[in-house]
N, C-alpha and C. Protein backbone atom coordinates (compact mmCIF):
# COMPACT_ATOMS: atom_id res chain seq x y z
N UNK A 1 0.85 -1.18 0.00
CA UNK A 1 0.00 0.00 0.00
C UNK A 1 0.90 1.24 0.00
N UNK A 2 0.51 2.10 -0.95
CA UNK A 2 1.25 3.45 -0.63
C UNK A 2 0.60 4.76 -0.46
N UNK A 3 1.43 5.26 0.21
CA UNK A 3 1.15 6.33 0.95
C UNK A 3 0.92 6.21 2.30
N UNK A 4 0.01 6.99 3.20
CA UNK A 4 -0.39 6.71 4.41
C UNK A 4 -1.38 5.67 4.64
N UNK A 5 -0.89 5.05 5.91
CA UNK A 5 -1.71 3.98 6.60
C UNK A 5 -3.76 4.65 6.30
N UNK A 6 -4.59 3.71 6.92
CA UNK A 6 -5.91 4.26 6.71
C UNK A 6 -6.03 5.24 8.52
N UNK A 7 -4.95 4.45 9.19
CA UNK A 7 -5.08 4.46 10.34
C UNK A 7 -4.54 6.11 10.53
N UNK A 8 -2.86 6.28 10.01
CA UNK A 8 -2.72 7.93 9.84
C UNK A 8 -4.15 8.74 9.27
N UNK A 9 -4.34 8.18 8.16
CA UNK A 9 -5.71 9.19 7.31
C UNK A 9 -6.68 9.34 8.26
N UNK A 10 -7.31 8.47 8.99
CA UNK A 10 -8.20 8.64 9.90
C UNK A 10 -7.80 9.65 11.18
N UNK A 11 -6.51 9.65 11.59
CA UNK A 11 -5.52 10.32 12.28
C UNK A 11 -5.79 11.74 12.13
N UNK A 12 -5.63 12.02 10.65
CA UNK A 12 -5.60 13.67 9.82
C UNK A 12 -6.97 13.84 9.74
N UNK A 13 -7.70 13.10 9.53
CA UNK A 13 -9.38 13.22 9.15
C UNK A 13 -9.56 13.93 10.81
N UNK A 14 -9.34 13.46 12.00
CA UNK A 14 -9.45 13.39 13.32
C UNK A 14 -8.86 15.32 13.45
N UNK A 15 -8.15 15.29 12.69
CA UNK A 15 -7.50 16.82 13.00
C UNK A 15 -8.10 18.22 11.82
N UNK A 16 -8.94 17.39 11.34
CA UNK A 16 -9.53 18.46 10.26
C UNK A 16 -8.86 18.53 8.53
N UNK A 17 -8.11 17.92 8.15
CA UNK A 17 -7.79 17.85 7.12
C UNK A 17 -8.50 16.91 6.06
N UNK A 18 -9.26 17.92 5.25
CA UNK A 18 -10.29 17.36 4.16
C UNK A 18 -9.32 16.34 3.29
N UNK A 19 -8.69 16.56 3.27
CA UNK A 19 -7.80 15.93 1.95
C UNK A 19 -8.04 14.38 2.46
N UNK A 20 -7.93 13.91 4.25
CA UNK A 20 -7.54 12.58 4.21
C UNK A 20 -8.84 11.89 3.52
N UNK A 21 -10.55 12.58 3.86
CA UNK A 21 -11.76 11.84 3.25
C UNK A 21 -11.08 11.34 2.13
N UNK A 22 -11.05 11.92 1.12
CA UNK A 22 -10.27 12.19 -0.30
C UNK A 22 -9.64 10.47 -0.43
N UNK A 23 -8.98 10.36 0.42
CA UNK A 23 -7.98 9.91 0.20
C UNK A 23 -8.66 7.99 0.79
N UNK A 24 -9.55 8.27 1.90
CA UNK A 24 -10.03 7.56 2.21
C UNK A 24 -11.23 6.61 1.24
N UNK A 25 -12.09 7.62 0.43
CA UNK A 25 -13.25 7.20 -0.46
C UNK A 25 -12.08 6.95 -1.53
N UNK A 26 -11.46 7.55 -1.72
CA UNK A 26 -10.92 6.56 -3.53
C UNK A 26 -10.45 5.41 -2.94
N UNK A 27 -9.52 4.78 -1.60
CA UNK A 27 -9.45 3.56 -1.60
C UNK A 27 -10.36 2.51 -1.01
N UNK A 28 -11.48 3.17 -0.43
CA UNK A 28 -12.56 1.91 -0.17
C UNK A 28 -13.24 2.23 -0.65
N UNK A 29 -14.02 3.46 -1.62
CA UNK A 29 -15.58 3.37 -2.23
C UNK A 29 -15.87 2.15 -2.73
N UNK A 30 -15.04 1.32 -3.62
CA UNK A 30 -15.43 -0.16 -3.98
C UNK A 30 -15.55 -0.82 -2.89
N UNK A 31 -14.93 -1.01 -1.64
CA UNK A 31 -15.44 -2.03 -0.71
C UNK A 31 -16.94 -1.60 -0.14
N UNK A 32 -17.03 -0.43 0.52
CA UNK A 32 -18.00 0.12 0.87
C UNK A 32 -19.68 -0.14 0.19
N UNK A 33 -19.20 0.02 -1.14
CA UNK A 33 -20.52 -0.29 -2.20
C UNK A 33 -20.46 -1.42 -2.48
N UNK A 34 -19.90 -2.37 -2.45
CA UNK A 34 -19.98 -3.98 -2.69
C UNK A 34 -20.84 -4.16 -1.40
N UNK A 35 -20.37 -3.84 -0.61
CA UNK A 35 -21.10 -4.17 0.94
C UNK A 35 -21.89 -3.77 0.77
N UNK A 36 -22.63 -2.31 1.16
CA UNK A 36 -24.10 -2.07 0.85
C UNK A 36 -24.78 -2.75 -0.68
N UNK A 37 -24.34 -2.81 -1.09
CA UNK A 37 -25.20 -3.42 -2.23
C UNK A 37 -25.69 -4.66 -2.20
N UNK A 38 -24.90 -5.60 -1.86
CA UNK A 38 -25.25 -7.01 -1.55
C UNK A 38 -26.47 -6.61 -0.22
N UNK A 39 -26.58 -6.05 0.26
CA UNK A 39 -27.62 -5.81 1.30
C UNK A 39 -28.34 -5.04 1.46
N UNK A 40 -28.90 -4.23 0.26
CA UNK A 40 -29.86 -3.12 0.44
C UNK A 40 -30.69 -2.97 -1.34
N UNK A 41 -31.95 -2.95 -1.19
CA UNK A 41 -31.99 -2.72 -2.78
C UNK A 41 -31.30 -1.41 -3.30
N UNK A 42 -31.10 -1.04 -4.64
CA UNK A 42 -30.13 -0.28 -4.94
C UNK A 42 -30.59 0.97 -5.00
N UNK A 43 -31.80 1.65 -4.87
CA UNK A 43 -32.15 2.43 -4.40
C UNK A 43 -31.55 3.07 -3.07
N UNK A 44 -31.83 2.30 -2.19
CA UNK A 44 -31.13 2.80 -0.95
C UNK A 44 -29.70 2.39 -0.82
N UNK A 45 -29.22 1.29 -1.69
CA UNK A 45 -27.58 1.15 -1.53
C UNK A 45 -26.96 2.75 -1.90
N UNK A 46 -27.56 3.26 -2.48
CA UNK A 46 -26.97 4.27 -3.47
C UNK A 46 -27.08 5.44 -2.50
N UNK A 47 -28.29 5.92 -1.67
CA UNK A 47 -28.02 7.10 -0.61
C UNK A 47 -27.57 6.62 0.66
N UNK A 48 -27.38 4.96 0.86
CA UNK A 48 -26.77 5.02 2.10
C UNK A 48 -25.15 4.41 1.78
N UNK A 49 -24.36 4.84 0.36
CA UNK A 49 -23.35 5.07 0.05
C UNK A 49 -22.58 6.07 0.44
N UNK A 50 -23.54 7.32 0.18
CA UNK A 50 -22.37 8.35 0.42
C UNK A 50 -23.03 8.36 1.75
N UNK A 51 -24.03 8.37 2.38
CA UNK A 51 -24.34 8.41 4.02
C UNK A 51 -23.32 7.62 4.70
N UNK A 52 -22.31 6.66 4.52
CA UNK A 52 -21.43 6.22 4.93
C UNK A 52 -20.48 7.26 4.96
N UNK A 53 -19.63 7.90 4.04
CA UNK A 53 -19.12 8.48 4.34
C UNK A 53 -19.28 9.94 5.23
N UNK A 54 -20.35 10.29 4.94
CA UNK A 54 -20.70 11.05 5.55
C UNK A 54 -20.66 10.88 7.33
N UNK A 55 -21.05 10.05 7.77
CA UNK A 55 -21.05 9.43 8.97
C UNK A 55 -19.89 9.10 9.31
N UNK A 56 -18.99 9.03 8.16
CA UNK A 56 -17.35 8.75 8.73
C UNK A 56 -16.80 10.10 9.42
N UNK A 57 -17.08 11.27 8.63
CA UNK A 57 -16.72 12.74 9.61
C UNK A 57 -17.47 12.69 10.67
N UNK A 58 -18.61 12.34 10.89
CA UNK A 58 -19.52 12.77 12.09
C UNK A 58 -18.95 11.84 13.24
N UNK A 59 -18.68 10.33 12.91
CA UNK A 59 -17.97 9.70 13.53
C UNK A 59 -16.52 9.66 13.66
N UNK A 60 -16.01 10.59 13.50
CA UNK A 60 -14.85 10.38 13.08
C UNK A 60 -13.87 10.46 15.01
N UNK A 61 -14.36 11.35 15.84
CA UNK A 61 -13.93 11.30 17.07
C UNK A 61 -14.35 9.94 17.96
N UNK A 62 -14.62 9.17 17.36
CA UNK A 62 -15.57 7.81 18.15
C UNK A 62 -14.28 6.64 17.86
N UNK A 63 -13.67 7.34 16.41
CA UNK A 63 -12.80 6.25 16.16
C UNK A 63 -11.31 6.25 17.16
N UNK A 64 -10.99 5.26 17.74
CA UNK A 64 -9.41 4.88 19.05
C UNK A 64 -8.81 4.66 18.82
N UNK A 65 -8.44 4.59 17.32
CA UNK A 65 -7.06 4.29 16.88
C UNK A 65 -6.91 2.48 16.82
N UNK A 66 -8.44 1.98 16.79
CA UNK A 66 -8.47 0.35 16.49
C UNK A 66 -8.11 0.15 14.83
N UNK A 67 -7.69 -0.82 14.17
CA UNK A 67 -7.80 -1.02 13.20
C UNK A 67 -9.01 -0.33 12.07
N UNK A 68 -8.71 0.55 11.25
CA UNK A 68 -9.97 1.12 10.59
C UNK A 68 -10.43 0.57 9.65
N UNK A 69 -9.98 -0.52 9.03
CA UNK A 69 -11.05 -1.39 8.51
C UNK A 69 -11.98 -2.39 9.33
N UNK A 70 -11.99 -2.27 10.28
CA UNK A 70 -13.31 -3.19 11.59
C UNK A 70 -13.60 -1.97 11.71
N UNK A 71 -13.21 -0.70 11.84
CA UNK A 71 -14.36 0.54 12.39
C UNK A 71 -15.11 0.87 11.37
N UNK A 72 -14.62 0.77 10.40
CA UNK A 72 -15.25 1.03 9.04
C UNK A 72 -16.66 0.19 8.78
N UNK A 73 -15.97 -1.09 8.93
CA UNK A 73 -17.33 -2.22 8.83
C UNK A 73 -18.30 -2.23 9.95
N UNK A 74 -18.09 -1.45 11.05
CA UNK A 74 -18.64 -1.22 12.19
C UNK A 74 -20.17 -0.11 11.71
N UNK A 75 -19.26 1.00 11.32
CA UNK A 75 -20.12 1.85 10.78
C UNK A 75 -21.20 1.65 9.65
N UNK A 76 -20.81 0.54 8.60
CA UNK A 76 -21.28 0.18 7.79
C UNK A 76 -22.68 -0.51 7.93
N UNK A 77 -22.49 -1.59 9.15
CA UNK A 77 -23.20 -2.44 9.59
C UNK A 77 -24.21 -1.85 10.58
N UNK A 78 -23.89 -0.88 11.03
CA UNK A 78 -24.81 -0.43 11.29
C UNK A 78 -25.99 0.77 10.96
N UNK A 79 -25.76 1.45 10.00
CA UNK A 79 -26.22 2.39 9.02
C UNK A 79 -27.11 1.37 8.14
N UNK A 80 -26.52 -0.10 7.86
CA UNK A 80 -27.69 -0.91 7.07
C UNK A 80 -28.69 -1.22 7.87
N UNK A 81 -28.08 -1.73 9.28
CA UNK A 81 -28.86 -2.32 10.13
C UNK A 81 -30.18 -0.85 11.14
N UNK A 82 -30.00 0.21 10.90
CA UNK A 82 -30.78 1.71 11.14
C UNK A 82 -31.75 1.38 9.69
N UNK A 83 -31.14 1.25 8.36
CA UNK A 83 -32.00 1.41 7.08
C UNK A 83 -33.45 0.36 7.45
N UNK A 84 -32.57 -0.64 7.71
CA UNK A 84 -33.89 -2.12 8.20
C UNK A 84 -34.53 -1.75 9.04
N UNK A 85 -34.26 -1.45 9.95
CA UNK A 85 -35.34 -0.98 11.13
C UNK A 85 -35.77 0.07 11.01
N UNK A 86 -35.93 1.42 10.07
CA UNK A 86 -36.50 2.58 9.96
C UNK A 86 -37.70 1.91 9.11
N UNK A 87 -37.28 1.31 8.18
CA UNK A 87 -37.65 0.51 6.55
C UNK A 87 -39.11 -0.57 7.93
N UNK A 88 -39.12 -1.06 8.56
CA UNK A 88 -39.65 -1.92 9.40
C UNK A 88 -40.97 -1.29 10.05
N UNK A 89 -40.30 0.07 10.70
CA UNK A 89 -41.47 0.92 11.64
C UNK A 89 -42.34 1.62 10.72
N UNK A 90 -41.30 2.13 9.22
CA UNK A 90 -42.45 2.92 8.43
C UNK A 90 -43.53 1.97 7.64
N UNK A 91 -42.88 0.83 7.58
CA UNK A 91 -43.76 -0.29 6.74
C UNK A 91 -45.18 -0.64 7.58
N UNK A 92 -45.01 -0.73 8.47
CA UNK A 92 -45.76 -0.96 9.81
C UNK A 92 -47.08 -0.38 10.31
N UNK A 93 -46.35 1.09 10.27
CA UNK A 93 -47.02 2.30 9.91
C UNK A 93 -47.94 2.67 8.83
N UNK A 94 -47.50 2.59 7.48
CA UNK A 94 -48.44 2.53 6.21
C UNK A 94 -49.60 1.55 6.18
N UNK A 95 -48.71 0.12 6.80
CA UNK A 95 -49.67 -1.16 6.95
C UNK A 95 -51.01 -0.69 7.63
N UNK A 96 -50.65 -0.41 9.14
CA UNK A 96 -51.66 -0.25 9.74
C UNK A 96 -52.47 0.66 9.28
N UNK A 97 -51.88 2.07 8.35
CA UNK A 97 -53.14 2.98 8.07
C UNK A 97 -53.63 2.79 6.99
N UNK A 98 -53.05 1.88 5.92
CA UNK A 98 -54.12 0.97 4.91
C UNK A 98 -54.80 0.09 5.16
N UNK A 99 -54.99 -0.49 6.19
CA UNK A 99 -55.93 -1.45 6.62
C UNK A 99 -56.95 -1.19 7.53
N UNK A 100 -56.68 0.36 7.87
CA UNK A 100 -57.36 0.77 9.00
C UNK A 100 -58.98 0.90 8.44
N UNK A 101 -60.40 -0.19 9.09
CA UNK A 101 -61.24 0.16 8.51
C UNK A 101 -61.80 1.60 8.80
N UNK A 102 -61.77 2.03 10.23
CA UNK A 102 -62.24 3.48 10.04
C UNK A 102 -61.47 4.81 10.08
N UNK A 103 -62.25 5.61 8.72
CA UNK A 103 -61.40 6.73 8.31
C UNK A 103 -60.52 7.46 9.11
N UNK A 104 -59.16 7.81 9.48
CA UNK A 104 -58.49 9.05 9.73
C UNK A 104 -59.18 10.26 9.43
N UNK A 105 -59.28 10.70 8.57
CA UNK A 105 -60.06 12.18 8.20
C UNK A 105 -61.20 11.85 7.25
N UNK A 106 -61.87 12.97 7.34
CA UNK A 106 -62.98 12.91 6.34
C UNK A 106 -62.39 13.44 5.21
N UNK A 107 -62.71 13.48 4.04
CA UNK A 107 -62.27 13.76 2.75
C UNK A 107 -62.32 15.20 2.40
N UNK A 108 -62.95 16.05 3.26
CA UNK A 108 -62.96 17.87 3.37
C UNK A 108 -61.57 17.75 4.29
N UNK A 109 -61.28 17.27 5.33
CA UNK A 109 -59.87 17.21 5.78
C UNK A 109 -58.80 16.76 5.03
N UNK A 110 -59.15 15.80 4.33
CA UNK A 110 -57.89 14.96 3.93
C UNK A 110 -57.38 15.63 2.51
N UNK A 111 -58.22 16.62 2.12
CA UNK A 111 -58.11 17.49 1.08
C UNK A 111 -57.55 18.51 1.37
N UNK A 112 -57.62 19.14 2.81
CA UNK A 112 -57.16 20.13 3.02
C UNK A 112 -55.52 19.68 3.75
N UNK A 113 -55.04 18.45 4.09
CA UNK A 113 -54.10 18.00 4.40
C UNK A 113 -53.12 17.88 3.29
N UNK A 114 -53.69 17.31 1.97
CA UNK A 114 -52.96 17.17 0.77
C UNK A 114 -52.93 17.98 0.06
N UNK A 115 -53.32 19.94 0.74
CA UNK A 115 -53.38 20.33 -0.52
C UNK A 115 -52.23 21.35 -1.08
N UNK A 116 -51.28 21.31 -0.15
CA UNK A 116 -49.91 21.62 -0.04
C UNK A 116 -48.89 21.06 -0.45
N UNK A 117 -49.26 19.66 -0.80
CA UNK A 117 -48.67 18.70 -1.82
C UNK A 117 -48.44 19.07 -3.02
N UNK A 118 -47.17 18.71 -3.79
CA UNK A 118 -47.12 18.64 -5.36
C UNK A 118 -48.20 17.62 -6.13
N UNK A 119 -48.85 17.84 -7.23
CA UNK A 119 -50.35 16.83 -7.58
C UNK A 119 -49.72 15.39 -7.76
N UNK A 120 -48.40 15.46 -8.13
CA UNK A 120 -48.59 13.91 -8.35
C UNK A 120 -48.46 13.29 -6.61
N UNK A 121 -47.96 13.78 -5.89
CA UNK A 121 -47.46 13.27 -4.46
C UNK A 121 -49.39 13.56 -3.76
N UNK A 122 -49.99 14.14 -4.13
CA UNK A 122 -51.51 14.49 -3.56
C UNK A 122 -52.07 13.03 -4.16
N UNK A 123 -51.99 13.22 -5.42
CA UNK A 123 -52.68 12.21 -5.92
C UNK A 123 -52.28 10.39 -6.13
N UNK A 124 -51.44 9.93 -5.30
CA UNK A 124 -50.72 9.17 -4.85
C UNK A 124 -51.33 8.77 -3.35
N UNK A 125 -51.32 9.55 -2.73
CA UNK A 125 -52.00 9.30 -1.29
C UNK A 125 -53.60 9.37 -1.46
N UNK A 126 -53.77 10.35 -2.25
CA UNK A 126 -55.42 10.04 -2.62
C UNK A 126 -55.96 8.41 -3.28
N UNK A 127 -55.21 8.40 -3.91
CA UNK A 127 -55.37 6.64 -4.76
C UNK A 127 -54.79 5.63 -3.59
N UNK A 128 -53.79 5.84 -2.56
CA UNK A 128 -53.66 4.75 -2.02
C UNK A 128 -54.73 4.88 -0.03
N UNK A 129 -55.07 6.22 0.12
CA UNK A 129 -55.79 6.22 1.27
C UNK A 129 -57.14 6.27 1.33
N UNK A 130 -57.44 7.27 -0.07
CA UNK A 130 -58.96 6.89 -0.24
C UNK A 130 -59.53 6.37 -1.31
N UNK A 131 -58.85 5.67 -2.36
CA UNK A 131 -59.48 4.63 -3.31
C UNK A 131 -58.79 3.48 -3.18
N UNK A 132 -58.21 3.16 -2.19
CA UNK A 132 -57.86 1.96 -1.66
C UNK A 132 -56.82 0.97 -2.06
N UNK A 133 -55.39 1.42 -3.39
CA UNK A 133 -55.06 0.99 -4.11
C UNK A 133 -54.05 0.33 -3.16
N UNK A 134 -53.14 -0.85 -3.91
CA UNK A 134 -52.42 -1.33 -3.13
C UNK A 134 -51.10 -0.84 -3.64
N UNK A 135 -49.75 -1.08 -2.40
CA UNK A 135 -48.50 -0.90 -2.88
C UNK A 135 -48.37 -1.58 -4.40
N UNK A 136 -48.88 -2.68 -4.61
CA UNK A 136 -48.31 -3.64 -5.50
C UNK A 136 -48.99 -2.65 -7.02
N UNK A 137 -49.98 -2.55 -6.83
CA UNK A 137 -51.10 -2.02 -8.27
C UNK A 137 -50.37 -0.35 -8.50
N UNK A 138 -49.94 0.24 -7.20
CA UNK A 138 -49.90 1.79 -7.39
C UNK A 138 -48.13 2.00 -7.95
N UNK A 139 -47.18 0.48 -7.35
CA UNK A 139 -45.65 0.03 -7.48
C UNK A 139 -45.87 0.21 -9.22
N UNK A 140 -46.72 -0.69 -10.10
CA UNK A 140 -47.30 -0.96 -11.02
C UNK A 140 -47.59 0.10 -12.36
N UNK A 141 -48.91 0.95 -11.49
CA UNK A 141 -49.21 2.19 -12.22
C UNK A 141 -47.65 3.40 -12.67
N UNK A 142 -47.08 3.45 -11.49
CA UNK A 142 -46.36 4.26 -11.57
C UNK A 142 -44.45 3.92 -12.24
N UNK A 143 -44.57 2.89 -12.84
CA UNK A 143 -43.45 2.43 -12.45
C UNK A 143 -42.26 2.56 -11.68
N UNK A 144 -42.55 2.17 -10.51
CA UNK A 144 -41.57 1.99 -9.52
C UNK A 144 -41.43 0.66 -8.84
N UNK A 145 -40.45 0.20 -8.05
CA UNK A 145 -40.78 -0.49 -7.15
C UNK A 145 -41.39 -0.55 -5.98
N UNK A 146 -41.29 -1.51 -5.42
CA UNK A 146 -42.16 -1.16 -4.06
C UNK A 146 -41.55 -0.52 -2.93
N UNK A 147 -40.18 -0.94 -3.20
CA UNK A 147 -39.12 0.05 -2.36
C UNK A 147 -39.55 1.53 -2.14
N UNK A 148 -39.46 1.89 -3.90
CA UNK A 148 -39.81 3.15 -4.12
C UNK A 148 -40.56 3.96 -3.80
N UNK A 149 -41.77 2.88 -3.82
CA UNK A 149 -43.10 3.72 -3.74
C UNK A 149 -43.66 3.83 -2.18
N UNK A 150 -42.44 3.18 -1.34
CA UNK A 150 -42.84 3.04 -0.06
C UNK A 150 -42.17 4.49 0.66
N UNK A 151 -41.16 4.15 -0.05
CA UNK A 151 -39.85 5.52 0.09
C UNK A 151 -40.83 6.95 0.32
N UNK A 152 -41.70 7.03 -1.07
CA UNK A 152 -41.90 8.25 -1.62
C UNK A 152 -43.09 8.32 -0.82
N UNK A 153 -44.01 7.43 0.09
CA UNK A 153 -45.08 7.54 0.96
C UNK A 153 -44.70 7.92 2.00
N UNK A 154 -43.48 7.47 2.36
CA UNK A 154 -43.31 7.72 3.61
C UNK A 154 -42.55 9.46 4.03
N UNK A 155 -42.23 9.89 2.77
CA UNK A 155 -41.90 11.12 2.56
C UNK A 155 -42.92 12.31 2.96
N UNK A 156 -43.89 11.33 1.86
CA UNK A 156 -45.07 12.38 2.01
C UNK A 156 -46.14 12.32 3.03
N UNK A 157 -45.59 11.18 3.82
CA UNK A 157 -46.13 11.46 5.08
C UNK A 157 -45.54 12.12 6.53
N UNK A 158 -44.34 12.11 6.01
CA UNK A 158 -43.01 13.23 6.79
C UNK A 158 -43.66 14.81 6.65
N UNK A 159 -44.12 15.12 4.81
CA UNK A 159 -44.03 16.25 5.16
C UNK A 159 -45.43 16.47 5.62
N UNK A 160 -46.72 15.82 5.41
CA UNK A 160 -48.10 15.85 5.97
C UNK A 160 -47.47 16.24 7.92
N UNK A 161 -47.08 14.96 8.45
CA UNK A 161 -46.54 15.35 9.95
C UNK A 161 -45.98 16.62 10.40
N UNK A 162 -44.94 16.91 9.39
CA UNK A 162 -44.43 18.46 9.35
C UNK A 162 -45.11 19.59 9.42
N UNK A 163 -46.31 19.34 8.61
CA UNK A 163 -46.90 20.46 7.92
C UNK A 163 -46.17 21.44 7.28
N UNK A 164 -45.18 20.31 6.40
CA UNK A 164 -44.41 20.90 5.27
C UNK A 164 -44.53 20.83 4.04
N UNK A 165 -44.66 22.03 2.88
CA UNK A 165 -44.85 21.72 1.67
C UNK A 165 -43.72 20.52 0.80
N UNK A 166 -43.69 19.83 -0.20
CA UNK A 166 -43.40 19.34 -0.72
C UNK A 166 -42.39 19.87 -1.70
N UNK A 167 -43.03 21.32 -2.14
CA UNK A 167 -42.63 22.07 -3.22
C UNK A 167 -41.36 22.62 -3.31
């Protein structure tokens, strides 16, 4: 290997010098994305790619000077293992309020909830909360997956909670 150890880079990363990231993502981005990929559909392999690194500065004072390829895989494994269990509670969540037989809002509310929405993100929750469509038929209509279309519900139910526009 040449140049500095990962262990120095992490060292300089530790003291503020941008250059070591740099130096760090050109020699593991291939390990990093082999790993998430084999374990995440590629949708989310792909934003919890650079969220790895990203989490490497934020974590970067956590790291003791152990070997940084086990801290590395440390971090890794667990950023997939946060994706599964976020991916778990929101699934859970949608489940229960598509199956729910009685209404959340009346449809003068639920109009006035969606109406801060962009139309296709309005009309997405309209087809799957009040005409009853399923992930699989709406995955379908829209071409996406179900990943996707779970992704993009659960967004727009972030910004409904928020009472944030979309736009």
């Amino acid at each position: 290997m040449e140049g500095p150890s990962d262990e120095e880079l992490m060292t300089r990363l530790q003291k503020g010098d941008s250059l070591a990231l740099g130096l760090i993502y050109e020699r593991h981005a291939e390990k990093v994305w082999s790993y998430i990929s084999k374990r995440l559909p590629k949708e989310a392999a792909e934003d919890l790619f650079q969220d790895c690194f990203v989490k490497l500065v934020e974590k970067r004072d956590s790291w003791r000077n152990q070997p940084f390829l086990l801290w590395l895989y440390v971090v890794l494994r667990n950023l997939v293992i946060d994706f599964h269990r976020s991916n778990q509670v929101e699934k859970k969540y949608l489940d229960k309020m598509a199956t729910s037989e009685e209404p959340i809002v009346d449809d003068k509310d639920f109009q006035e909830l969606v109406k801060n929405l962009s139309p296709e993100t309005s009309k997405l929750l309209t087809e799957f909360f009040k005409e009853g469509w399923s992930y699989k038929e709406l995955a379908a209509r829209y071409e996406l997956t179900e990943v996707s279309l779970r992704k993009r519900m659960s967004r727009a139910l972030a910004f409904l909670k928020k009472g944030v526009s979309d736009e």
